[in-house]
C-alpha atoms as a PDB file:
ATOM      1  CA  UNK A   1     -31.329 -40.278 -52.944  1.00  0.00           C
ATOM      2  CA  UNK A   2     -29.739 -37.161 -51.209  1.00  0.00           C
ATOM      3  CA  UNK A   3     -26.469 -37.105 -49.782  1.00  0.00           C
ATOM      4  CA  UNK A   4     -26.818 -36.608 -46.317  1.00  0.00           C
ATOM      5  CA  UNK A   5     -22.852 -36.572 -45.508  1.00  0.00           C
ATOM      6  CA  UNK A   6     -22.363 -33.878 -48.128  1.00  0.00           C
ATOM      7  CA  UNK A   7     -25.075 -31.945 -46.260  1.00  0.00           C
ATOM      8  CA  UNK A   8     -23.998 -32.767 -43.061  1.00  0.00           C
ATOM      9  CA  UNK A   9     -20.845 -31.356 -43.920  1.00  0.00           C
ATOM     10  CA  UNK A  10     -21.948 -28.601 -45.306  1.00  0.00           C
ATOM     11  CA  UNK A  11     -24.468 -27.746 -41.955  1.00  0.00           C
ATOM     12  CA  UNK A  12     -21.201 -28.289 -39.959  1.00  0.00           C
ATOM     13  CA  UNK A  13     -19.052 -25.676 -41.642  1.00  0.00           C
ATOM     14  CA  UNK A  14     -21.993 -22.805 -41.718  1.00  0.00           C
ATOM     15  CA  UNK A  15     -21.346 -20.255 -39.566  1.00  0.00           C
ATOM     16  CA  UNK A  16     -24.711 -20.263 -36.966  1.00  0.00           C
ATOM     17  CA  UNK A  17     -25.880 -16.613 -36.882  1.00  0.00           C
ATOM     18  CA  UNK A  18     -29.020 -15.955 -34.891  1.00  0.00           C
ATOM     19  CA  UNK A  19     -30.816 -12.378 -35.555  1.00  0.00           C
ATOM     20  CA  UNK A  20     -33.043 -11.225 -32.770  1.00  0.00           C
ATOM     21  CA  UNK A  21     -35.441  -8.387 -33.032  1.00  0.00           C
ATOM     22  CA  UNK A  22     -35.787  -6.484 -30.439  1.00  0.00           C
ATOM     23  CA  UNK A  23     -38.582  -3.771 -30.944  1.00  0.00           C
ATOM     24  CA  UNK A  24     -37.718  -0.648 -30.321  1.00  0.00           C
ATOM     25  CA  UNK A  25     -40.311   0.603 -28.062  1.00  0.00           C
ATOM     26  CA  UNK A  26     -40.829   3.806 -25.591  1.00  0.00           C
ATOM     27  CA  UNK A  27     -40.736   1.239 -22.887  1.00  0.00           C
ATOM     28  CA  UNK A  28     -37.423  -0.533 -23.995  1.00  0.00           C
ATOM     29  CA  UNK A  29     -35.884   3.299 -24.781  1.00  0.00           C
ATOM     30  CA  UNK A  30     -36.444   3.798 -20.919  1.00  0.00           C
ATOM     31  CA  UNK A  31     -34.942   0.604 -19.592  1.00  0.00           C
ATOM     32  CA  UNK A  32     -32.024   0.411 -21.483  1.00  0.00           C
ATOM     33  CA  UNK A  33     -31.390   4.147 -20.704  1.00  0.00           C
ATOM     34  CA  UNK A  34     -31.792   3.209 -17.123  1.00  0.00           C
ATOM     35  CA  UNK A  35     -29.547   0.180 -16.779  1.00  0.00           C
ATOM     36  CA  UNK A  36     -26.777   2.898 -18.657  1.00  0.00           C
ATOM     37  CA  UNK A  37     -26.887   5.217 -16.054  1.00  0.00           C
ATOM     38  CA  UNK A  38     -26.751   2.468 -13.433  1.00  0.00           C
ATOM     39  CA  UNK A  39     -23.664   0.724 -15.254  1.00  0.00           C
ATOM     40  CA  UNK A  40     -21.966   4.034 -15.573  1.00  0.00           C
ATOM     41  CA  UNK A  41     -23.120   5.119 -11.996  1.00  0.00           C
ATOM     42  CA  UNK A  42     -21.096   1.944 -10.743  1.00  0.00           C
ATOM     43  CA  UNK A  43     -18.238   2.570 -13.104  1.00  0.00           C
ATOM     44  CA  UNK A  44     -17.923   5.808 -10.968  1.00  0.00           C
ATOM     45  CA  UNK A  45     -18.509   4.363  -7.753  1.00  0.00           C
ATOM     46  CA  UNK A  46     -15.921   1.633  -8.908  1.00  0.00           C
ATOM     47  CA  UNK A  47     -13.191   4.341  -9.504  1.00  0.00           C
ATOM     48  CA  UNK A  48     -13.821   6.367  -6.461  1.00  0.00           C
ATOM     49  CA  UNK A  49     -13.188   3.449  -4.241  1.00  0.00           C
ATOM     50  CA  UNK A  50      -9.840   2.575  -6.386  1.00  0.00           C
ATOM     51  CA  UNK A  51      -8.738   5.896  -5.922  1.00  0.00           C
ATOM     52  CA  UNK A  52      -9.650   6.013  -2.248  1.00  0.00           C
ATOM     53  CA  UNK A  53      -7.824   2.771  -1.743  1.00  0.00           C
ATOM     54  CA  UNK A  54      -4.991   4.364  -3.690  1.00  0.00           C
ATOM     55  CA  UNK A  55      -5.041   7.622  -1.700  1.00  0.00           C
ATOM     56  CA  UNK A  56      -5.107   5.350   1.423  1.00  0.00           C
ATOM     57  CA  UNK A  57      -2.485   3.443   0.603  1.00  0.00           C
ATOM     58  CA  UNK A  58      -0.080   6.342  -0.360  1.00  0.00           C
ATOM     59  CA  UNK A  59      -0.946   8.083   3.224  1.00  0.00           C
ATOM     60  CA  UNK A  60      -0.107   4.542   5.008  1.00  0.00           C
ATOM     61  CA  UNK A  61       3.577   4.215   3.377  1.00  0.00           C
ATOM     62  CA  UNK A  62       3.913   8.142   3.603  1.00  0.00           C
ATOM     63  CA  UNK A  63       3.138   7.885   7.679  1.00  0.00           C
ATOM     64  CA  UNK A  64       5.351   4.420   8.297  1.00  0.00           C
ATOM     65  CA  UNK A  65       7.718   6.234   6.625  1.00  0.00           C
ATOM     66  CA  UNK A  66       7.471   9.203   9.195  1.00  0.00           C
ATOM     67  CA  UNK A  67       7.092   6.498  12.592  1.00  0.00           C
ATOM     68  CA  UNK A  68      10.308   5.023  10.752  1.00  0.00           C
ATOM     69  CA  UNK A  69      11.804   8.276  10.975  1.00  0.00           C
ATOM     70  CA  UNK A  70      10.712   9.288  14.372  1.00  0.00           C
ATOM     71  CA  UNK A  71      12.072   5.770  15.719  1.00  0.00           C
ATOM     72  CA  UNK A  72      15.362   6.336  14.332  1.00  0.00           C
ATOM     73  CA  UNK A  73      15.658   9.522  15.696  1.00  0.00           C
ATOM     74  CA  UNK A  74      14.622   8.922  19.048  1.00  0.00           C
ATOM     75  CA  UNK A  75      17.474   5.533  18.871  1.00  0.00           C
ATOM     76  CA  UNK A  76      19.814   7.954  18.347  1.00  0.00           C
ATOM     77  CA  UNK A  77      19.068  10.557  20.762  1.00  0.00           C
ATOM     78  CA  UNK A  78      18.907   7.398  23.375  1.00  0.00           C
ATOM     79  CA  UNK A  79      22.235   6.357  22.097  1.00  0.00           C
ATOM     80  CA  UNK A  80      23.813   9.565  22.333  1.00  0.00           C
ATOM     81  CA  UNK A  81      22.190  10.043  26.257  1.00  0.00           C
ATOM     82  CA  UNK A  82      23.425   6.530  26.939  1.00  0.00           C
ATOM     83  CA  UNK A  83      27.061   7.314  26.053  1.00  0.00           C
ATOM     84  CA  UNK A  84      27.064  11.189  27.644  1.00  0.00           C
ATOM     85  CA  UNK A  85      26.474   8.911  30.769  1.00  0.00           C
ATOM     86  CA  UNK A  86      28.870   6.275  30.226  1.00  0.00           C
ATOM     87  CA  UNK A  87      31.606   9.272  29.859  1.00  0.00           C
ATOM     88  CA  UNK A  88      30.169  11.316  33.081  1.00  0.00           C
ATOM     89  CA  UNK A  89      30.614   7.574  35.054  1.00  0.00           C
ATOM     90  CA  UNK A  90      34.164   7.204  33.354  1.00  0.00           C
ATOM     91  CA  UNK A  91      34.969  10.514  34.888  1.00  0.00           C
ATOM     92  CA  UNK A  92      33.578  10.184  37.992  1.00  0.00           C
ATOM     93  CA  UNK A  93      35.764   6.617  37.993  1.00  0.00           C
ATOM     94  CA  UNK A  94      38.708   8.440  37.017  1.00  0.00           C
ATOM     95  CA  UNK A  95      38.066  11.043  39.574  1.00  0.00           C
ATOM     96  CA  UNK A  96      37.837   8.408  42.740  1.00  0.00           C
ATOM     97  CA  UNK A  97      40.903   6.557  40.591  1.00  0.00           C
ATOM     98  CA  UNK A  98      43.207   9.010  40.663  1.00  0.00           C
ATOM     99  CA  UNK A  99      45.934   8.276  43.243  1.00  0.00           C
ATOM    100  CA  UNK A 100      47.528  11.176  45.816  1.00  0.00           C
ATOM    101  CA  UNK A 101      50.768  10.506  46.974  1.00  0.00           C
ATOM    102  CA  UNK A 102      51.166  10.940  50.541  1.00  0.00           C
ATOM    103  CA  UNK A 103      52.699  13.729  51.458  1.00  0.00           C
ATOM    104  CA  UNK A 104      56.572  13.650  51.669  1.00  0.00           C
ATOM    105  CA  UNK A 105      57.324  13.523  55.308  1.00  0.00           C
ATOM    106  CA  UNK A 106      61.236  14.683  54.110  1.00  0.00           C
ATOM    107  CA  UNK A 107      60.127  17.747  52.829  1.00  0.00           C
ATOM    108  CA  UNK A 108      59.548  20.336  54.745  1.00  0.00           C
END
């Protein structure tokens, strides 16, 4: 009587390794060298679009940078306009301010 535990064992622990032939014909030369150039042709594709995406996203941050610039700059000159007229109206105040003593009626 066999031992069918032993066996089943044994079936367990085998490593399954499955062989297929594939004949190498004209046909199958063709195909596979077609579905290379396909793969590779959308490897390329692939890495054009990354680096477009890159390039894109470089110009983005490189012109916020630049509007971030522009807007300080233009705050600043409004800040320095803003106080070149808050010292011109201080003058003018200081101007209308400025108190003349009537004329001394003792002096001749």
């Amino acid at each position: 009587m066999p031992n069918f535990n032993y066996y089943h064992k044994k079936l367990q622990k085998q490593a399954i390794v499955h062989n297929i032939t594939v004949p190498v014909t004209p046909q199958v030369m063709k195909r596979s060298h077609k579905t290379e150039q396909t793969s590779e042709q959308l490897k390329e594709k692939t890495e054009i679009k990354k680096s477009e995406t890159q390039r894109l996203k470089e110009r983005r941050q490189h012109t916020t940078e630049i509007m971030h610039r522009n807007f300080e700059e233009r705050k600043r000159q409004r800040e320095k306009e803003k106080k070149k007229q808050e010292e011109a109206l201080c003058k003018e105040l200081r101007k209308a301010a400025i108190c003349k003593a009537p004329s001394n009626p003792f002096k001749k």
